[in-house]
C-alpha atoms as a PDB file:
ATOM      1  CA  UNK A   1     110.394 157.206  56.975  1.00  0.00           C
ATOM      2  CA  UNK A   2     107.734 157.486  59.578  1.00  0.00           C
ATOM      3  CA  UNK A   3     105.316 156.411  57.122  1.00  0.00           C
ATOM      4  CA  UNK A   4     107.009 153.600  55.975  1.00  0.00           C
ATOM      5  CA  UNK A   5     107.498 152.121  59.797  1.00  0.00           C
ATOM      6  CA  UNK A   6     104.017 152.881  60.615  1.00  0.00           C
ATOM      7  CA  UNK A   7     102.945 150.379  57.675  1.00  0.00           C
ATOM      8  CA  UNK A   8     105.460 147.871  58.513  1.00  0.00           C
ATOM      9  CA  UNK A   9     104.408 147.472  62.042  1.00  0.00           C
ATOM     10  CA  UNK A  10     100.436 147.454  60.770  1.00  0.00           C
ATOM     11  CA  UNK A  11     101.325 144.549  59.067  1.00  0.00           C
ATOM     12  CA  UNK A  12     103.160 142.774  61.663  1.00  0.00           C
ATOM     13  CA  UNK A  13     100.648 143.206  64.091  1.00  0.00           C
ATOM     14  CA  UNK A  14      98.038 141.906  61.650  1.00  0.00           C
ATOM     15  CA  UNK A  15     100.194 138.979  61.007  1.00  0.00           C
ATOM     16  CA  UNK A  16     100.340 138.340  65.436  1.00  0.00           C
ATOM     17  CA  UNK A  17      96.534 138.311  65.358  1.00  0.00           C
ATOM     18  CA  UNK A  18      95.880 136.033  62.643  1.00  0.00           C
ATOM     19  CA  UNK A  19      98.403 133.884  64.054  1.00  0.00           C
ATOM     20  CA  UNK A  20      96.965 134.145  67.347  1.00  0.00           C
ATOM     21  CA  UNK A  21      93.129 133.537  66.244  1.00  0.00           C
ATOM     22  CA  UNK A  22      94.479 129.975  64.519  1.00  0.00           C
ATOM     23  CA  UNK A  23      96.309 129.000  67.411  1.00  0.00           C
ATOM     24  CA  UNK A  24      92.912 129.771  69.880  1.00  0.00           C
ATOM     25  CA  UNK A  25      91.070 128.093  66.978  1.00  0.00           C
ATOM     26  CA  UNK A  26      93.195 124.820  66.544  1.00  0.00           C
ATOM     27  CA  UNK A  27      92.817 124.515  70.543  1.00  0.00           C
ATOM     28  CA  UNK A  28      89.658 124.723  70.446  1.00  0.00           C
ATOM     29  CA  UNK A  29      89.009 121.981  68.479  1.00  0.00           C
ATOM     30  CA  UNK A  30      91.122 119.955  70.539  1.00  0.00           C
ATOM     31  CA  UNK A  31      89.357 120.275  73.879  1.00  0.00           C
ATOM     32  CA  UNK A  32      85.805 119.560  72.197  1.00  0.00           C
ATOM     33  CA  UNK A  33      85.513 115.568  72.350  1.00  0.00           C
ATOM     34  CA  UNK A  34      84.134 114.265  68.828  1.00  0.00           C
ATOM     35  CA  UNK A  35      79.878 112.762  69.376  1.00  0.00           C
ATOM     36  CA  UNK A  36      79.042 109.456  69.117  1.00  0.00           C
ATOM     37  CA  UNK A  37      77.027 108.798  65.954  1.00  0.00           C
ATOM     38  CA  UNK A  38      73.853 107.077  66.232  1.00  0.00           C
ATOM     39  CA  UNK A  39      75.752 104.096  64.350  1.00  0.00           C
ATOM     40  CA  UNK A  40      78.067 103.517  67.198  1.00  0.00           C
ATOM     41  CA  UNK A  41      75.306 103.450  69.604  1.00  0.00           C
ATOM     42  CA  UNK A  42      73.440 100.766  67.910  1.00  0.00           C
ATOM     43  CA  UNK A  43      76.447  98.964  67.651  1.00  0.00           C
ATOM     44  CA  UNK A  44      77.217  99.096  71.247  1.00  0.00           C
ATOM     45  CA  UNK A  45      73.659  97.850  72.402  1.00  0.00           C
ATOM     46  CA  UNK A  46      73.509  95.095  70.111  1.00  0.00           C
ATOM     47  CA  UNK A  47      76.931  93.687  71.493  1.00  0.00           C
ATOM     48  CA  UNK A  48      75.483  94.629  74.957  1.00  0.00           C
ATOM     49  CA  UNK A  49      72.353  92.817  74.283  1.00  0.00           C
ATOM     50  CA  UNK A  50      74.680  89.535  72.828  1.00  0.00           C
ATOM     51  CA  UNK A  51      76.579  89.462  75.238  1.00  0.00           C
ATOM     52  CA  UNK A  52      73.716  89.473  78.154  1.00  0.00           C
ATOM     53  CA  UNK A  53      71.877  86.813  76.004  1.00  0.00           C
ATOM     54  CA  UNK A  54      74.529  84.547  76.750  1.00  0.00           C
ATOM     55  CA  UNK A  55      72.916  81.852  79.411  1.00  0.00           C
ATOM     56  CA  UNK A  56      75.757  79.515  81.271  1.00  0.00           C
ATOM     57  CA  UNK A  57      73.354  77.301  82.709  1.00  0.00           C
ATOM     58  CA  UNK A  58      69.922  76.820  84.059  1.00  0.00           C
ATOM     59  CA  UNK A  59      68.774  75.330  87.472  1.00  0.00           C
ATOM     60  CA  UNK A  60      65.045  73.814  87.006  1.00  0.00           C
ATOM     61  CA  UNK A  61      62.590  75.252  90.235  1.00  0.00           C
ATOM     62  CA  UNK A  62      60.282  74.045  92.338  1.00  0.00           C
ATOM     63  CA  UNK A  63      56.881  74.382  90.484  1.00  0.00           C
ATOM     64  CA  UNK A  64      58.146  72.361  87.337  1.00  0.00           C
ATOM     65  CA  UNK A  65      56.068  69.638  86.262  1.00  0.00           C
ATOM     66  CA  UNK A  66      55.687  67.065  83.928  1.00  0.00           C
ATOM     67  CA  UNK A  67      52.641  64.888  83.550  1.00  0.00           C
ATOM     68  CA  UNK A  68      51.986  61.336  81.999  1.00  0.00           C
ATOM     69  CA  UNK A  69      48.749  60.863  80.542  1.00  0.00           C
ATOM     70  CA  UNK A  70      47.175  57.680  78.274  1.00  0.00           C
ATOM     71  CA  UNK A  71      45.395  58.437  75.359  1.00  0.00           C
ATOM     72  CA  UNK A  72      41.909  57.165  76.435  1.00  0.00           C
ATOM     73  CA  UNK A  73      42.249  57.617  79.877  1.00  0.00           C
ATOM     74  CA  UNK A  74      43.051  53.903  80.754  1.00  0.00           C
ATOM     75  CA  UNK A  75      45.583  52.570  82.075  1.00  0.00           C
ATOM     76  CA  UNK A  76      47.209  51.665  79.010  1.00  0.00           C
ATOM     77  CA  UNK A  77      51.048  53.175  78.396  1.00  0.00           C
ATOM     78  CA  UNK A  78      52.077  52.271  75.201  1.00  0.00           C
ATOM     79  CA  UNK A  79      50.987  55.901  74.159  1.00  0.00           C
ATOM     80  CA  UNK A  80      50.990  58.858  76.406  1.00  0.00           C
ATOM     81  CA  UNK A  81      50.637  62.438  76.602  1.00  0.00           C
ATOM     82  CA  UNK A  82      53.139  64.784  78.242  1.00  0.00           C
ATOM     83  CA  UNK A  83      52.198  67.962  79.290  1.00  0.00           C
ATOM     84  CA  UNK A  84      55.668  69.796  80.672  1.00  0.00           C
ATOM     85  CA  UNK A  85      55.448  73.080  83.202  1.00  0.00           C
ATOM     86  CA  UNK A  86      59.355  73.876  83.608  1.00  0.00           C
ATOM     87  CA  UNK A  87      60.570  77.296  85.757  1.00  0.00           C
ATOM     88  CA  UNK A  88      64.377  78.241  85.626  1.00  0.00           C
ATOM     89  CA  UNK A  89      66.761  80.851  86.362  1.00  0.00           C
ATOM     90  CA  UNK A  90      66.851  84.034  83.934  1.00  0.00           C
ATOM     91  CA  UNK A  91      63.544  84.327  83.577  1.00  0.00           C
ATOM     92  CA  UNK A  92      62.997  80.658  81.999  1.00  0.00           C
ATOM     93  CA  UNK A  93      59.403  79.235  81.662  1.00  0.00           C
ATOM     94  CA  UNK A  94      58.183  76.452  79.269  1.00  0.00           C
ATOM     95  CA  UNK A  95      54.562  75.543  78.946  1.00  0.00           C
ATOM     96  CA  UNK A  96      54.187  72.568  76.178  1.00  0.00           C
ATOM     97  CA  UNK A  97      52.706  69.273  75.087  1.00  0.00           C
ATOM     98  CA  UNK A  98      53.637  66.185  73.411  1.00  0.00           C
ATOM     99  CA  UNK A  99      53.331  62.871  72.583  1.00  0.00           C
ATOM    100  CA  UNK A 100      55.472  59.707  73.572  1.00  0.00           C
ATOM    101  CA  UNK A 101      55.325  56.302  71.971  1.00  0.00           C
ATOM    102  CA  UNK A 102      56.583  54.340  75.237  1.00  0.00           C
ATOM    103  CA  UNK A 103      56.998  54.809  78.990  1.00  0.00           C
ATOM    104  CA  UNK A 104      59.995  52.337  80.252  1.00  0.00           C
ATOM    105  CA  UNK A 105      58.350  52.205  83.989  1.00  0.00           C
ATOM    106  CA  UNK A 106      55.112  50.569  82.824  1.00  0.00           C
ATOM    107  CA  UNK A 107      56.842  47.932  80.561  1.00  0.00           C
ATOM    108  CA  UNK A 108      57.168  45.109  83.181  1.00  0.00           C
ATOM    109  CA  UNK A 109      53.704  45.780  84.443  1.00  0.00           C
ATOM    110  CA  UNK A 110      51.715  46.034  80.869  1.00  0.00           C
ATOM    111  CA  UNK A 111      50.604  42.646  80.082  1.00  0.00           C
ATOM    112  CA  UNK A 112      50.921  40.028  83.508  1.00  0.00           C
ATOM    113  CA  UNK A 113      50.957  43.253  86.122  1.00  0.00           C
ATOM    114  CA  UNK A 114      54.744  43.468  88.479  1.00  0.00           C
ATOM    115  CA  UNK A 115      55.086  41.443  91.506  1.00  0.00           C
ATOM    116  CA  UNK A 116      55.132  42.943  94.712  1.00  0.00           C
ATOM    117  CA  UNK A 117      58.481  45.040  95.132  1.00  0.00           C
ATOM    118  CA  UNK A 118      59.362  44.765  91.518  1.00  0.00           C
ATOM    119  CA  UNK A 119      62.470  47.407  90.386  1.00  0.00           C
ATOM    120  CA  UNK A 120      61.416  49.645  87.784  1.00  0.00           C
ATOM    121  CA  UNK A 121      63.599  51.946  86.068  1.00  0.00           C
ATOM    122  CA  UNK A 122      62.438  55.848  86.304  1.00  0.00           C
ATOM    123  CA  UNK A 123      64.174  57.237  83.493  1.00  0.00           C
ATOM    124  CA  UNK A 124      62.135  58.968  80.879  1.00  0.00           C
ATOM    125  CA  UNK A 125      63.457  61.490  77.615  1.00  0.00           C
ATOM    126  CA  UNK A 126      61.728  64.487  76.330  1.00  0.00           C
ATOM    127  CA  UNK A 127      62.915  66.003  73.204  1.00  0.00           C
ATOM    128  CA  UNK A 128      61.411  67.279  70.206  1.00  0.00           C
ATOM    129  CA  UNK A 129      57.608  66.430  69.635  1.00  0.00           C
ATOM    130  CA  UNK A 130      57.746  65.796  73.196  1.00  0.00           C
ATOM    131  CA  UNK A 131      57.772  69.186  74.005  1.00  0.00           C
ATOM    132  CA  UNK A 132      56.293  71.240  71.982  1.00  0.00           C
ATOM    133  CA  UNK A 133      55.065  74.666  72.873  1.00  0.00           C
ATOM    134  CA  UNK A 134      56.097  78.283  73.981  1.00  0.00           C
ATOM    135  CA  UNK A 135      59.226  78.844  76.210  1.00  0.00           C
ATOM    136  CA  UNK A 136      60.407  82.687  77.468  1.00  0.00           C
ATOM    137  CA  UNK A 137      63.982  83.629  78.640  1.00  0.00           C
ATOM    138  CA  UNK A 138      65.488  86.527  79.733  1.00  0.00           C
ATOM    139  CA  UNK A 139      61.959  88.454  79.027  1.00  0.00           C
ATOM    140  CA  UNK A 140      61.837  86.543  76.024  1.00  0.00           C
ATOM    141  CA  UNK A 141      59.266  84.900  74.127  1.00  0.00           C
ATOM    142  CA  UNK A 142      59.531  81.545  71.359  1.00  0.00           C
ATOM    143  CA  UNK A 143      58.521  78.583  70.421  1.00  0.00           C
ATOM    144  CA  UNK A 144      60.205  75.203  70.958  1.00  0.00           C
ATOM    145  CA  UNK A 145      60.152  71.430  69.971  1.00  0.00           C
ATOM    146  CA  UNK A 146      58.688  70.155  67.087  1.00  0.00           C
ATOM    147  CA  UNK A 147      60.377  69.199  63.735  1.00  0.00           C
ATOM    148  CA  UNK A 148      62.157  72.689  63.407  1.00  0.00           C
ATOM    149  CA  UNK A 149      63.196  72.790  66.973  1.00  0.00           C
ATOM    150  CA  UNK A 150      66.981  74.040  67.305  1.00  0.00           C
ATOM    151  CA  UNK A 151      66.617  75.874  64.035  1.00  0.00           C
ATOM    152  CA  UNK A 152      65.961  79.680  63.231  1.00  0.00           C
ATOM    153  CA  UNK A 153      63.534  81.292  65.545  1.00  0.00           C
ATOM    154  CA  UNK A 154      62.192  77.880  67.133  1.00  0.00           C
ATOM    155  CA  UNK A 155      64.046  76.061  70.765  1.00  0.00           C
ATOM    156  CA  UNK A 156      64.467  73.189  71.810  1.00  0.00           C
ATOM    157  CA  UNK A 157      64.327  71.546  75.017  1.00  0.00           C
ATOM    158  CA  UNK A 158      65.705  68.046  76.037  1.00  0.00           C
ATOM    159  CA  UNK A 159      65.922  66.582  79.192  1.00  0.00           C
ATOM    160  CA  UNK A 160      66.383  63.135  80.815  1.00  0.00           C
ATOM    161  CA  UNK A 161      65.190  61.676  84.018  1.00  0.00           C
ATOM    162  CA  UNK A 162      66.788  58.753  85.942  1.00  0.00           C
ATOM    163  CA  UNK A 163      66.652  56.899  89.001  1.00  0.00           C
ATOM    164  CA  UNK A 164      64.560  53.794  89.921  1.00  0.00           C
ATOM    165  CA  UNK A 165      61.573  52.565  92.039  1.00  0.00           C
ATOM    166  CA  UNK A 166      59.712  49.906  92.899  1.00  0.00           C
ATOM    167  CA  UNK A 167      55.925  48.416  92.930  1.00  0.00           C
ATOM    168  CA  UNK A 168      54.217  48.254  96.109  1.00  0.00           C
ATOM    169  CA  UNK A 169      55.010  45.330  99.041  1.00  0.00           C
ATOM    170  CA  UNK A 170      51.458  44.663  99.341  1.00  0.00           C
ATOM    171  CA  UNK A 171      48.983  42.967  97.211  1.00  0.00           C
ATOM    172  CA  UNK A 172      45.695  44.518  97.430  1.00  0.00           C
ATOM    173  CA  UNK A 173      43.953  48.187  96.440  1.00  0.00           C
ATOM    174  CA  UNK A 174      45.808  51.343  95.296  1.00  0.00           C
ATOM    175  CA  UNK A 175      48.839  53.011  96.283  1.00  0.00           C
ATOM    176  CA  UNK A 176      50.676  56.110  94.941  1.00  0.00           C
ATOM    177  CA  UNK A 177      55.076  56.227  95.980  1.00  0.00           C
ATOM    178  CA  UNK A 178      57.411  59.039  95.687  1.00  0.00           C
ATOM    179  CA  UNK A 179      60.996  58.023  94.269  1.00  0.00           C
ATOM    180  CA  UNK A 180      63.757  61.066  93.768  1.00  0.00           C
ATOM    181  CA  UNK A 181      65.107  61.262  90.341  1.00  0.00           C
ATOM    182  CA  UNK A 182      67.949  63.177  88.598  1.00  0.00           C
ATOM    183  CA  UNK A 183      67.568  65.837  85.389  1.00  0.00           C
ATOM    184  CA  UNK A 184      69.980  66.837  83.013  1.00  0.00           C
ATOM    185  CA  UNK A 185      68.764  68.423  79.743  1.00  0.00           C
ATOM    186  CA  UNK A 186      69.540  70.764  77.386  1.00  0.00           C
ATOM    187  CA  UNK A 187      68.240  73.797  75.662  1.00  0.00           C
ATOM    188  CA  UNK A 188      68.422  75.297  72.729  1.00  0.00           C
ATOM    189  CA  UNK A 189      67.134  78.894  72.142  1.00  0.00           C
ATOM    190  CA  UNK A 190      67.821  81.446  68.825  1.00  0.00           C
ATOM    191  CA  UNK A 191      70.441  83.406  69.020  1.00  0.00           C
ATOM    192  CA  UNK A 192      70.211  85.543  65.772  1.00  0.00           C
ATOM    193  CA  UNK A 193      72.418  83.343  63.780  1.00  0.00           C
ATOM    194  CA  UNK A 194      72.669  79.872  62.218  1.00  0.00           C
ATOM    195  CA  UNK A 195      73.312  77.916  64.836  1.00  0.00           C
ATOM    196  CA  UNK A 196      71.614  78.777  68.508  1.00  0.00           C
ATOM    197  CA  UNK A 197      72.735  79.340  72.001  1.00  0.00           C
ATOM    198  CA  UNK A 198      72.636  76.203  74.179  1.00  0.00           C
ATOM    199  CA  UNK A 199      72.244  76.240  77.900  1.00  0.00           C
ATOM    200  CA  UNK A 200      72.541  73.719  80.167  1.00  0.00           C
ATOM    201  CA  UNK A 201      69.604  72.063  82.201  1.00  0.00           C
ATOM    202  CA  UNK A 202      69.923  71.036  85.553  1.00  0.00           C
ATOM    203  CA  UNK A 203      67.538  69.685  88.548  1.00  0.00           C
ATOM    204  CA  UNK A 204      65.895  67.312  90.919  1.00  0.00           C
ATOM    205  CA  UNK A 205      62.282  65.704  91.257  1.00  0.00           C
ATOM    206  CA  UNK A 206      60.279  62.886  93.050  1.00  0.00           C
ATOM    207  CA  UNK A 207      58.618  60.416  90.232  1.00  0.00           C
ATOM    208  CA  UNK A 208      55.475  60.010  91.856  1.00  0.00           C
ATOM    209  CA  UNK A 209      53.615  56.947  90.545  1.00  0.00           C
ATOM    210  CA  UNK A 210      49.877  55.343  91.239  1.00  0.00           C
ATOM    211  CA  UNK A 211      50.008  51.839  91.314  1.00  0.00           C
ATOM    212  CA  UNK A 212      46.287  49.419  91.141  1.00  0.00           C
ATOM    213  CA  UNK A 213      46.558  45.540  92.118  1.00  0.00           C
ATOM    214  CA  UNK A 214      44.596  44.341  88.942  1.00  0.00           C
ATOM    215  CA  UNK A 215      43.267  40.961  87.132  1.00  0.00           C
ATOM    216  CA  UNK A 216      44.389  40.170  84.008  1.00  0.00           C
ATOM    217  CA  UNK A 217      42.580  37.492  83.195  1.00  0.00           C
ATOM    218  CA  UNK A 218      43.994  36.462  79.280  1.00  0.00           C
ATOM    219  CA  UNK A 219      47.259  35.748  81.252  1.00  0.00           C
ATOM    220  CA  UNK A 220      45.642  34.165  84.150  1.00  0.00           C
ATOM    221  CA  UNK A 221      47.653  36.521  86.547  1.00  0.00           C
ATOM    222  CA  UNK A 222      47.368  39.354  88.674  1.00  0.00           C
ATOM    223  CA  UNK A 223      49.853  42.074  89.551  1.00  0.00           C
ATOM    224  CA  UNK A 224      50.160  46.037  90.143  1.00  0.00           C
ATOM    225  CA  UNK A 225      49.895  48.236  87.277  1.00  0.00           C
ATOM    226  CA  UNK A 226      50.550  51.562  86.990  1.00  0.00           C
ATOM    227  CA  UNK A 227      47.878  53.854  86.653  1.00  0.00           C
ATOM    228  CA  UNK A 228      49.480  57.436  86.533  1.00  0.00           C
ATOM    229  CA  UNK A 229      52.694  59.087  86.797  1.00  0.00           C
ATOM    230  CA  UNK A 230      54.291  62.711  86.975  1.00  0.00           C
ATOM    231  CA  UNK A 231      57.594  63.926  87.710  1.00  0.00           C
ATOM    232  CA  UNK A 232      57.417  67.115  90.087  1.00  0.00           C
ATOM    233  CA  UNK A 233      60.146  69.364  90.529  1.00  0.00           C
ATOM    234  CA  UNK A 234      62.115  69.650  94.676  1.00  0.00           C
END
């Protein structure tokens, strides 16, 4: 009889233990939190790094430039060269060059030269093989403008100037006026997908102009004519 209790209670008490070492065991594995896999962390930082990339809208600085030149050096402005110096918020820079076919200020002026006080509208567009070169943002670094601008890995920058001056009052030598102008623009810059991120472009500038009373003797006239231009960034 003794015997026979003795084993029963072995047994029971074995049973208590093994119950009691799955119970610690299950709780265990409760309180222990489960690691991130490496997976989840790359996931995370690449939504991170989306989501940062993600520009509202970019003021233009003081220190931006863009500069009219003519081909030969002349004052000629049926073809120019634009070279275009542009600092931003988040980090943006642009250093590029292009070519433009016209240059809407020095149409009145080509041929006969402007009268004293003539109006002459300011505005001038850069887009594409106007500006073509390397831009950074938000440390950084592509390329913009040209014919793949807005596509891929290549940006694209846009950006319009308006307002409106006018020729000297006088009628003799050289003079060089200020005249403030608006800018609105656009950029374009990869985003890792199809179709790229697009911030907006936003500032002011003086168009400062050099105007030169000159002869023009086929048209048996005489006027200003402009000589040089750039639009410098407030």
């Amino acid at each position: 009889m003794a015997h026979r209790f003795l084993r029963h209670f072995r047994q029971d008490v074995f049973v208590v233990i093994l119950l009691g070492v799955t119970v610690l065991a299950a709780c265990g594995e409760r309180s222990n939190p489960v690691a991130p896999t490496a997976g989840d962390s790359v996931s995370a930082s690449a939504a991170q790094a989306a989501q940062s990339s993600n520009v509202r809208g970019i003021q233009l600085h003081k220190g931006s430039e863009v500069v009219l030149e003519s081909l030969d050096g002349s004052p000629h402005w049926n073809f120019v060269i634009i070279t275009t110096t542009l600092k931003g918020q988040h980090g943006f820079r642009v250093e590029a060059r292009g070519t433009a076919t016209s240059y809407s200020a020095a149409f009145p002026c080509l041929d006969v030269g402007c009268a004293p006080g003539t109006p002459l509208p300011l505005r001038l567009f850069l887009h594409a093989s106007n500006v073509i070169g390397e831009a950074r943002l938000q440390g950084r670094t592509f390329e913009v403008g040209g014919a793949m601008g807005g596509y891929g890995d290549v940006g694209l920058v846009a950006l319009t100037f308006d307002g409106m001056g006018r020729t000297p009052l006088s009628t003799t030598g050289s003079e060089t006026l200020s005249f403030p102008v608006t800018v609105e623009g656009q950029l374009l810059y990869p985003s890792g997908e199809l179709a790229p991120n697009e911030a907006p472009l936003t500032g002011t500038a003086q168009a400062i102009l050099t105007f030169e009373w000159e002869q023009f003797p086929l048209a048996q006239s005489e006027g200003w004519m402009i000589t040089a231009a750039r639009y410098v960034f407030d």
